[in-house]
Protein backbone atom coordinates (compact mmCIF):
# COMPACT_ATOMS: atom_id res chain seq x y z
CA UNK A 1 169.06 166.06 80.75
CA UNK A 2 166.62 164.56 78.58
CA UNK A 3 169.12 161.89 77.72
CA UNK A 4 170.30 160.81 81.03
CA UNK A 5 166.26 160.49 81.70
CA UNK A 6 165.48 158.59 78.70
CA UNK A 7 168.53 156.16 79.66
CA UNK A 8 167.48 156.09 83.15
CA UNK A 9 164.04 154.74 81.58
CA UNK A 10 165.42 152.10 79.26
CA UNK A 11 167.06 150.25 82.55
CA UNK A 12 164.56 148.37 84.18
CA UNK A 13 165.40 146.54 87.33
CA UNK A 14 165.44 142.83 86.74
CA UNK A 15 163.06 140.40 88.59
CA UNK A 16 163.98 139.03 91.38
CA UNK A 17 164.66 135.16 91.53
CA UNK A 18 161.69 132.80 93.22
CA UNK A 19 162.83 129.83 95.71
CA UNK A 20 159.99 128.95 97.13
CA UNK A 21 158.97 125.95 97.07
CA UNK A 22 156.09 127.09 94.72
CA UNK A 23 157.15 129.10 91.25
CA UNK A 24 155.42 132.41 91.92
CA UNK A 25 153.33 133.92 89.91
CA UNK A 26 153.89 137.15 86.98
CA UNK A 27 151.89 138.72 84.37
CA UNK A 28 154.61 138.65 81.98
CA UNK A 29 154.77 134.94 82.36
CA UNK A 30 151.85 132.09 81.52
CA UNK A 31 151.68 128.08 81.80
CA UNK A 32 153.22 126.08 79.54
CA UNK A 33 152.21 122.76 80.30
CA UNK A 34 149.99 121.66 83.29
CA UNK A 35 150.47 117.83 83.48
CA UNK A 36 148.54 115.57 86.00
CA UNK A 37 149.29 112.09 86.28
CA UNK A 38 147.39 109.19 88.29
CA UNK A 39 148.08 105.53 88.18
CA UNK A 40 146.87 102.18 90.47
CA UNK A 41 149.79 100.53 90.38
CA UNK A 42 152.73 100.42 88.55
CA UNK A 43 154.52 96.66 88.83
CA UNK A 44 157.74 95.31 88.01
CA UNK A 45 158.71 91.13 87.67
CA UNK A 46 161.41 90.04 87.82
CA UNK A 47 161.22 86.02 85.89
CA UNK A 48 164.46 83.90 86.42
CA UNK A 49 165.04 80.59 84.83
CA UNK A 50 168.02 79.04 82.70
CA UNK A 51 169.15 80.50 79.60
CA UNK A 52 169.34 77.24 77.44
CA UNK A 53 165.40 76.37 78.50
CA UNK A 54 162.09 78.76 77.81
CA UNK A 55 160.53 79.85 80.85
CA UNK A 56 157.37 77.98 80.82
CA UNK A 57 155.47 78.36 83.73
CA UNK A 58 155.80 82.25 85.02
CA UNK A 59 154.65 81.49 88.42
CA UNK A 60 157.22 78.83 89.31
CA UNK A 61 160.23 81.04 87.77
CA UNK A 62 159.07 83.91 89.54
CA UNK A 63 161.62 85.52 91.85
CA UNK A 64 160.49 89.12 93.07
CA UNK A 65 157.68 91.89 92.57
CA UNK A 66 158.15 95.39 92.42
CA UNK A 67 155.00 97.71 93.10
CA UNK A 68 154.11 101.54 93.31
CA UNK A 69 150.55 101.93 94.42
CA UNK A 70 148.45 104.78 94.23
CA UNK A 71 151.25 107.40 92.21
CA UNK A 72 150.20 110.75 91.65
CA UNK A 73 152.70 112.98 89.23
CA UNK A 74 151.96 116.50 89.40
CA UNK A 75 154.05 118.78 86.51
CA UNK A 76 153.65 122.70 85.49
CA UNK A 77 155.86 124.58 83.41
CA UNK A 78 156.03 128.35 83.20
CA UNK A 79 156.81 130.30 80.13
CA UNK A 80 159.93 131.77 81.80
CA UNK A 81 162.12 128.06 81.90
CA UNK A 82 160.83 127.53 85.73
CA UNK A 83 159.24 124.33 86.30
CA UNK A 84 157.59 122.43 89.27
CA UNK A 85 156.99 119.15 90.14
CA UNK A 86 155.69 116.62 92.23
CA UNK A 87 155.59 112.90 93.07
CA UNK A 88 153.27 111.18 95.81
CA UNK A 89 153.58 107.29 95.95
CA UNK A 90 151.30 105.75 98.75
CA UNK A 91 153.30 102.86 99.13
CA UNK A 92 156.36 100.87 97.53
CA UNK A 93 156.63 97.19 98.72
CA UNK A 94 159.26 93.77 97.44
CA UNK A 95 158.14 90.73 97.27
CA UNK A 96 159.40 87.77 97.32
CA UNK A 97 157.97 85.17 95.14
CA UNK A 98 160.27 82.49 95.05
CA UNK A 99 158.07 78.86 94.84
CA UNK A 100 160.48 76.61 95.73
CA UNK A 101 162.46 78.29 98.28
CA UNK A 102 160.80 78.39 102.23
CA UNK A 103 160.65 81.48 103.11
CA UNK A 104 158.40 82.84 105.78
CA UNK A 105 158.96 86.50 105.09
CA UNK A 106 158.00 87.47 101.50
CA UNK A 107 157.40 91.33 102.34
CA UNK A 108 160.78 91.93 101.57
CA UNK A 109 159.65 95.92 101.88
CA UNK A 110 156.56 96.95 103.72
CA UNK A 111 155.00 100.11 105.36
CA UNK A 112 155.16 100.02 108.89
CA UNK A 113 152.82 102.29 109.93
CA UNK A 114 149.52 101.42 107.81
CA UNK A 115 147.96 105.19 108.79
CA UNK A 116 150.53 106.89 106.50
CA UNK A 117 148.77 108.19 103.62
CA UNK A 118 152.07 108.95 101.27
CA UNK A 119 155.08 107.10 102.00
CA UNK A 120 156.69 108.81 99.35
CA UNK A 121 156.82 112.48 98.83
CA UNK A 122 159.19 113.85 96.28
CA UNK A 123 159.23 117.27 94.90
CA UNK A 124 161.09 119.33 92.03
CA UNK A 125 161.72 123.00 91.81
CA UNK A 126 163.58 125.09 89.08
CA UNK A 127 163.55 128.60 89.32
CA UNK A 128 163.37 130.61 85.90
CA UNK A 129 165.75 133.80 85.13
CA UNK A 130 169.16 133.74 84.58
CA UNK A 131 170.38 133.09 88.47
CA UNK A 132 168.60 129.07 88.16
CA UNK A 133 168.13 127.44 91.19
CA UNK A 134 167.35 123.63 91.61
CA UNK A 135 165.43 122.56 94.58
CA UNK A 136 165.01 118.88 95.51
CA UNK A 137 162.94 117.18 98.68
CA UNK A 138 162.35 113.51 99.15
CA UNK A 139 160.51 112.17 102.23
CA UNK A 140 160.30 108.51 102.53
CA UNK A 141 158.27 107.34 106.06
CA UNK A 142 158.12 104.48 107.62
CA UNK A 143 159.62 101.81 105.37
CA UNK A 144 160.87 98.42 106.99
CA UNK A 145 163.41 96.32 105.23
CA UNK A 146 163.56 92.53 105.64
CA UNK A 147 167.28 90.79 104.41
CA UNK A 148 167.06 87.72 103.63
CA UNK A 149 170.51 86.43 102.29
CA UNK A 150 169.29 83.83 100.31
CA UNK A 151 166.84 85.77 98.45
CA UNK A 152 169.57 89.00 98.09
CA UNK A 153 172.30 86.54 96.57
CA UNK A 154 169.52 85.08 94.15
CA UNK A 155 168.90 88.82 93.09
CA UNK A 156 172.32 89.88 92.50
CA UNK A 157 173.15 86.38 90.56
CA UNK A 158 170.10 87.67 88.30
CA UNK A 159 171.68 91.12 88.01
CA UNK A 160 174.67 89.88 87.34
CA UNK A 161 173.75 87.52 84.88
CA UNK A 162 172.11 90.14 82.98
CA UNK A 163 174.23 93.29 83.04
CA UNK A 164 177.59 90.46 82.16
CA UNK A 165 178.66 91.33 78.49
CA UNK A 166 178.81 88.51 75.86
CA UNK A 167 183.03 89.28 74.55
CA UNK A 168 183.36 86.71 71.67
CA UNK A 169 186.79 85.47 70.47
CA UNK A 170 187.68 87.18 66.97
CA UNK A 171 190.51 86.01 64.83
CA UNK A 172 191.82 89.24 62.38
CA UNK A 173 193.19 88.43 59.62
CA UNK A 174 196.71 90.65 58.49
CA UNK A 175 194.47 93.27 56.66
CA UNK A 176 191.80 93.61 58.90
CA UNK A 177 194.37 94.07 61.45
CA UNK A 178 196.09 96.92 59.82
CA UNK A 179 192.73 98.53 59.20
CA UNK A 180 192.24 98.72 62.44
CA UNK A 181 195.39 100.22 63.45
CA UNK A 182 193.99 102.85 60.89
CA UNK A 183 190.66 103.43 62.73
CA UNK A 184 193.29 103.25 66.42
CA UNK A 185 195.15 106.24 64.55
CA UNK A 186 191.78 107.86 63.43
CA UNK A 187 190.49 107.87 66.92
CA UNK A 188 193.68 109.71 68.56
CA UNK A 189 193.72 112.43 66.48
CA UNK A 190 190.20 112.71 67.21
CA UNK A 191 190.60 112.58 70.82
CA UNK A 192 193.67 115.33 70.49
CA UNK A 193 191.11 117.34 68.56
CA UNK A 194 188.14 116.46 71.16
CA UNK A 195 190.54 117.34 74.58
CA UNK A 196 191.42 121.03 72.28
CA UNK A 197 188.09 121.92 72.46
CA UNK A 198 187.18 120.92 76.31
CA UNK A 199 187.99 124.66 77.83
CA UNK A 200 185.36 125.92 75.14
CA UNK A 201 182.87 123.38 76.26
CA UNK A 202 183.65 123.80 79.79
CA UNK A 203 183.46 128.07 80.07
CA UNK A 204 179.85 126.94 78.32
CA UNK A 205 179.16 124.63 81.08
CA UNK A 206 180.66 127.39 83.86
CA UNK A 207 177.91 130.20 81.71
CA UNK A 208 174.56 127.56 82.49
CA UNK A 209 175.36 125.46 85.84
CA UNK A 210 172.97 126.44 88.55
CA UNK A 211 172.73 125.82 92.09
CA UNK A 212 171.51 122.58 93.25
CA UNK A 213 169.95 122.35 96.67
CA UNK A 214 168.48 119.29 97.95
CA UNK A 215 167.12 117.19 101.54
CA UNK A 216 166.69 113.82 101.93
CA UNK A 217 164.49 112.77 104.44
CA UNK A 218 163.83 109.16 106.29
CA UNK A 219 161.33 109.06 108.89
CA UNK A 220 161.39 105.42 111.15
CA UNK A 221 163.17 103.07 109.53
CA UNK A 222 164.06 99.63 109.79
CA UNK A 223 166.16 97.51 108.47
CA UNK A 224 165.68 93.52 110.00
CA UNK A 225 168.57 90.88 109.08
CA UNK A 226 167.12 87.75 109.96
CA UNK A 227 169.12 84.40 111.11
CA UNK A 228 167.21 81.50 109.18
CA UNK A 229 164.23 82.78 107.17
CA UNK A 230 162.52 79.29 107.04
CA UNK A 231 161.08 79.19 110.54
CA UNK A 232 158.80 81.85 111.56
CA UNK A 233 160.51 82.13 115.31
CA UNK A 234 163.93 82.91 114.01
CA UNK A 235 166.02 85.25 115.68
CA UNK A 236 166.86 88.78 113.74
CA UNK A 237 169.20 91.94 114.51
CA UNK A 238 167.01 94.87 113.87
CA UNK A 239 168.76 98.07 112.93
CA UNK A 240 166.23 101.45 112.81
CA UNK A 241 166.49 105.31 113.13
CA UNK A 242 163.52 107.45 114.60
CA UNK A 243 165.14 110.27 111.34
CA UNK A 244 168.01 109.77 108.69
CA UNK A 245 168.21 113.92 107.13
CA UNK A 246 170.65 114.79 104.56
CA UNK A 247 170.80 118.08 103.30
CA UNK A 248 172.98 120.39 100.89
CA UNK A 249 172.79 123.94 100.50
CA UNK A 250 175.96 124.99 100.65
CA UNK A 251 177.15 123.15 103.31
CA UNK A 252 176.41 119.36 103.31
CA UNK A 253 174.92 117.81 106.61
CA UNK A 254 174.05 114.56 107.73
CA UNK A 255 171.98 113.97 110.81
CA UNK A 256 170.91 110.40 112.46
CA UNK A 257 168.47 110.78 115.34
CA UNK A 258 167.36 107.77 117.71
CA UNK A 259 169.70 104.97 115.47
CA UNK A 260 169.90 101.77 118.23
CA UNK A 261 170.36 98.12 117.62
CA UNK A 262 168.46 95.08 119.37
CA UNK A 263 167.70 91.35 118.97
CA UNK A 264 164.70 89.78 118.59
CA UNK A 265 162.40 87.16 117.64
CA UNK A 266 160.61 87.14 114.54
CA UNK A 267 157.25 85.30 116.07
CA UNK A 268 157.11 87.78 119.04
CA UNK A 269 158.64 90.91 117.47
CA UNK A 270 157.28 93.83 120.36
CA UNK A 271 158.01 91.63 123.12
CA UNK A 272 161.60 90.18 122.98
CA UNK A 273 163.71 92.87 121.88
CA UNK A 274 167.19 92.46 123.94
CA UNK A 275 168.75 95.92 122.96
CA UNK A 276 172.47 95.89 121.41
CA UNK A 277 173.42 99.03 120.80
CA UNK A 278 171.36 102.01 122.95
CA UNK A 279 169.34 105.22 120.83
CA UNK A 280 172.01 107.53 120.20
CA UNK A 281 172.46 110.44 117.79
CA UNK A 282 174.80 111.51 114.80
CA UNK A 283 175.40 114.96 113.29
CA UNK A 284 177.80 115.66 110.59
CA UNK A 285 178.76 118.11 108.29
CA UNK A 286 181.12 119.06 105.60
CA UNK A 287 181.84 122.25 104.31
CA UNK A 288 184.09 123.13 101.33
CA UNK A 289 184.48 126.29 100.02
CA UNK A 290 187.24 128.44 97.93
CA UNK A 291 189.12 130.95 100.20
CA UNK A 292 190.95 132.58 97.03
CA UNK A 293 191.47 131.67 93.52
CA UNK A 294 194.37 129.14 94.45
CA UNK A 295 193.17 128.06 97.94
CA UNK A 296 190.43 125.30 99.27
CA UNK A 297 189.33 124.33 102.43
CA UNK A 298 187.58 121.55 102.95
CA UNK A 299 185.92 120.86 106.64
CA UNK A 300 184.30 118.34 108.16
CA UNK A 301 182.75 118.24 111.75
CA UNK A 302 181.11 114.77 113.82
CA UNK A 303 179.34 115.34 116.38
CA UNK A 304 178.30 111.55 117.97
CA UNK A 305 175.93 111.04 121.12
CA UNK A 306 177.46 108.58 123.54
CA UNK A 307 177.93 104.76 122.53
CA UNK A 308 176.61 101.99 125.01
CA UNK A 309 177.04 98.47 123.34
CA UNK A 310 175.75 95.82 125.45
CA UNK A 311 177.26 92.47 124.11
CA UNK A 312 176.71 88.54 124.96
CA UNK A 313 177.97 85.17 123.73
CA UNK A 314 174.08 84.41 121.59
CA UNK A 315 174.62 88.04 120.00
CA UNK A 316 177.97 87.21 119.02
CA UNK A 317 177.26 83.83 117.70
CA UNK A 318 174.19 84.86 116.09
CA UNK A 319 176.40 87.44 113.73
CA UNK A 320 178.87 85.14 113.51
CA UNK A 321 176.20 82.79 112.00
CA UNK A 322 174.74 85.05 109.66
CA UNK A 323 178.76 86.08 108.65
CA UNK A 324 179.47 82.57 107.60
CA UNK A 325 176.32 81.86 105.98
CA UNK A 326 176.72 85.02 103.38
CA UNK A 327 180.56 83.93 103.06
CA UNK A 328 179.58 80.39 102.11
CA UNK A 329 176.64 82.02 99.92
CA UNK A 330 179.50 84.17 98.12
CA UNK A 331 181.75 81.46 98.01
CA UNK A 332 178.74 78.93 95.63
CA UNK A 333 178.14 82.14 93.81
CA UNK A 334 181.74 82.63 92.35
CA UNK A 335 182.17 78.69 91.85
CA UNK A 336 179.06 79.01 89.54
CA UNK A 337 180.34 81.65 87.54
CA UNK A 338 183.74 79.99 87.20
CA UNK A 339 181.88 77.05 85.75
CA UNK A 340 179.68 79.10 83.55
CA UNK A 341 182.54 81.10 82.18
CA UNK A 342 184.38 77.99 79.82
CA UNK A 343 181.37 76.90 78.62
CA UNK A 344 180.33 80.52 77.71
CA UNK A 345 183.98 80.80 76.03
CA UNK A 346 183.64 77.39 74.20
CA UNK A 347 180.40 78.49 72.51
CA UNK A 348 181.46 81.36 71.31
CA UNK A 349 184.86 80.55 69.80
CA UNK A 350 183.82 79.18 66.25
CA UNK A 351 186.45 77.06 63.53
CA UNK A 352 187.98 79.29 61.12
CA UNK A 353 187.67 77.00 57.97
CA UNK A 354 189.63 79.75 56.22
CA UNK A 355 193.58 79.78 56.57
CA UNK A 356 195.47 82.54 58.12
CA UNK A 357 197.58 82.89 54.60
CA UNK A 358 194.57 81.56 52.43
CA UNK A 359 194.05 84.85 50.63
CA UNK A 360 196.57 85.19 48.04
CA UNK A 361 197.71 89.33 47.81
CA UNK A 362 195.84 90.60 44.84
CA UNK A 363 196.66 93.75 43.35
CA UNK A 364 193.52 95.54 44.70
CA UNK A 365 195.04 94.92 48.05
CA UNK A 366 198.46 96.28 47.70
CA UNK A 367 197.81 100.01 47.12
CA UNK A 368 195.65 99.71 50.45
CA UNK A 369 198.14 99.24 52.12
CA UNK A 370 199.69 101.99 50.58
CA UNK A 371 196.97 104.20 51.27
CA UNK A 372 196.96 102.87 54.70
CA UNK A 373 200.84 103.62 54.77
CA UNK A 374 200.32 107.14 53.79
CA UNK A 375 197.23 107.75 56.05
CA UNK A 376 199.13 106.72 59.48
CA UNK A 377 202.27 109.03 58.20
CA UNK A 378 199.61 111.91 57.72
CA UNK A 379 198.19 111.23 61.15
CA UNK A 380 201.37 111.23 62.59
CA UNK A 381 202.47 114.49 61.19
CA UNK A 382 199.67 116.15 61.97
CA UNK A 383 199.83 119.21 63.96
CA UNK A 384 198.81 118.98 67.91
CA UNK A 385 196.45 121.98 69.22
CA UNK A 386 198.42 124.13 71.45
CA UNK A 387 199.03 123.33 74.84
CA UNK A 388 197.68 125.66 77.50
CA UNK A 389 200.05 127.12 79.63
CA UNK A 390 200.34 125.82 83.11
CA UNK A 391 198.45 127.81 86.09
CA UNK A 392 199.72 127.97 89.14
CA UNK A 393 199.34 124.89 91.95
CA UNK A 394 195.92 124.87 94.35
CA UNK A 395 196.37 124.78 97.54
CA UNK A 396 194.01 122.32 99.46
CA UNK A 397 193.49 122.33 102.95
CA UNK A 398 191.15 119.88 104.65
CA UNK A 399 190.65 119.87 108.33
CA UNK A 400 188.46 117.14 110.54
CA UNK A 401 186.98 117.30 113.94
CA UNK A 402 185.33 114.42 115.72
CA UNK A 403 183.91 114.69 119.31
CA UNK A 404 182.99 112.04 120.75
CA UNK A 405 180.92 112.04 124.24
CA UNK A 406 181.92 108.75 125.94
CA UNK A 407 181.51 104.90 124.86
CA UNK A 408 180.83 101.95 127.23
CA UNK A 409 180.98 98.65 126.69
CA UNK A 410 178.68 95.90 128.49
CA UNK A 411 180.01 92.40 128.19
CA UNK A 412 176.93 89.60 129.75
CA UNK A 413 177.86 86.26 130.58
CA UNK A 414 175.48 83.56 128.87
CA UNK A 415 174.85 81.14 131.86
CA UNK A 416 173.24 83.53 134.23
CA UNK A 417 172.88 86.63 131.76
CA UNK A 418 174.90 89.13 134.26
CA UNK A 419 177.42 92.16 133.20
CA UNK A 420 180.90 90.60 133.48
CA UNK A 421 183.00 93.33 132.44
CA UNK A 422 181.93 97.08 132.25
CA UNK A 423 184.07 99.39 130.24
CA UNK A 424 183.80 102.94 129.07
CA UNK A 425 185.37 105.95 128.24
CA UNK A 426 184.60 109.31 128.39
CA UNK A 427 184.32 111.97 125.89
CA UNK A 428 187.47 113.06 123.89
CA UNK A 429 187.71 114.64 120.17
């Protein structure tokens, strides 16, 4: 008896798990590191200018600014491996800051609504024990978007330029080619002996993953495509969402409340909005789980509000407009890099003023090869890790359901801006 009590002693019932959003608290457990972090601003420039020439003045090859003002980092660690964390950024804004193009609208991202105190909230949570949990939230409010081609095709010719790799032209000789067939040999026995030992790495991976749970969340958005950004009274298509929420835990959900379209005019923004596309709602989900060991369903579900599109000849010339212009932007961009890409190639091939056969075979060189002769045979004969036998096939099921509620289609004539055809349909899945 005194046995069973002294085992009944030993086994101590483990703690539970925390997912709160705060790590709670224990007396076995103590602070590790308690890290706060507060900066101004933190900037970013991005300076553009010809590769051949030094920049010389900074203002003048300016071509955008990155900000975070007012960023808090809050980080505490606890003794047990859970961890907490928290980012607060009061505002992130884009500039443009182009001199020599005419742009009217440099706030290429701005806060719309100037009484938000944080338009950035982001927080961490890792839950300590051997069950981990991850916990992710990110709340982004009121941020408005301004696309400007022009300045979007300048950024991605500057990200392109940068993230292109420099491949020069190299000329092997006989030897050096052989020596690399070597190292070509080397590498595939290394990669037979690398894929032998993935089902040990991957059980380890299978012992530590934890669940990951996050939720995105956007709070009135806009994003504003305008027509010609050099006049102030240019037209614009403004696309914006009262809430954009995407969520996993489990089951991975998507939901757009309020998303409408409308045209307007820059100059007089509240006041000429001609609505496009009516306020209507989005929900999705998808679901995928395992029903056995060799079965997987995968399901997704849309859910969509009714669609009323109200369409008229300036709407569809305007888009038209702003099509053609980013094709013909596209179109410059690809000629430039055509005519970039020779001259890159001609500086980089150099004369060879040795011949292909100018090395005369010594007899240092010989036995390499005959060590280079014996090394592929060894490789060759080398013994491949057993093959795993094949399981049995998965079965994978996926299933989609879309309802629908109705659309209707409003076509207005341009002269006297009446409906001239009405069309809708009603709801089907």
């Amino acid at each position: 008896v005194s046995g069973d009590s002294d085992n009944k002693e030993e086994e101590q019932p483990q703690s539970p798990t925390h997912l709160g959003p705060e790590i709670g608290s224990d007396d076995d457990t103590w602070t590790k590191l308690d890290l706060v972090f507060k900066v101004g601003t933190i900037g970013l420039e991005l300076i553009s200018s010809k590769p051949t020439k030094p920049v010389g003045d900074l203002a003048a090859s300016s071509l955008s600014k990155f900000s975070l003002n007012e960023t808090h980092v809050k980080l505490r660690m606890v003794s047990d491996g859970s961890l907490e964390s928290e980012l607060l950024v009061q505002s992130f804004t884009i500039t443009d800051t182009r001199t020599h193009e005419k742009n009217k609208f440099r706030k290429i991202m701005s806060l719309i609504n100037t009484d938000v105190k944080q338009q950035f909230m982001a927080s961490v949570s890792i839950s300590g024990g051997k069950e981990r949990n991850l916990i992710a939230l990110l709340t982004i409010d009121s941020p408005r978007i301004i696309l400007a081609l022009d300045y979007l095709f300048a950024v991605q010719h500057f990200v392109n330029a940068g993230l292109t790799p420099d491949e020069p032209l190299i000329i092997l000789d006989e030897d050096e080619s052989s020596a690399g067939e070597e190292d070509v040999a080397s590498m595939s026995t290394s990669t037979d002996v690398a894929g032998a030992q993935q089902p040990e790495t991957k059980s380890t991976e299978d012992a530590s993953a934890m669940s990951v749970s996050f939720r995105v969340n956007i709070v009135d958005a806009q994003i504003i495509l305008i027509a010609n950004p050099a006049i102030t009274n240019s037209e614009a298509i403004v696309l914006g969402s009262k809430q954009i929420l995407v969520s996993q835990q489990h089951v991975t959900a998507v939901q757009v409340d309020k998303l409408g379209m409308f045209l307007c005019r820059m100059d007089k923004f509240d006041t000429t909005q001609l609505r496009i596309l009516d306020d209507f709602s989005v929900q999705t989900s998808v679901d995928m789980r395992s029903e056995n060991k060799q079965s997987q369903l995968m399901s997704i579900m849309v859910e969509i509000e009714p669609l009323v599109l109200r369409l008229s000849l300036r709407d569809i010339l305007l888009a038209m407009q702003i099509v053609n212009k980013a094709s013909a932007m596209s179109a410059n961009d690809d000629r430039e890099l055509a005519k970039e890409g020779p001259s890159k190639i001609d500086q980089l091939k150099a004369p060879s003023n040795r011949p292909k056969s100018g090395r005369a075979p010594s007899s240092a060189q010989k036995p390499r090869a005959n060590t280079i002769a014996t090394k592929k045979s060894h490789v060759t004969a080398a013994p491949k890790a057993p093959t795993e036998p094949q399981g049995s096939a998965m079965l994978k099921r996926e299933e989609m359901k879309v309802n629908l509620q109705g659309i209707r289609v409003v076509l207005i004539g341009d002269l006297h801006e009446l409906p001239m055809l009405d069309w809708s349909v009603k709801n089907f899945a």
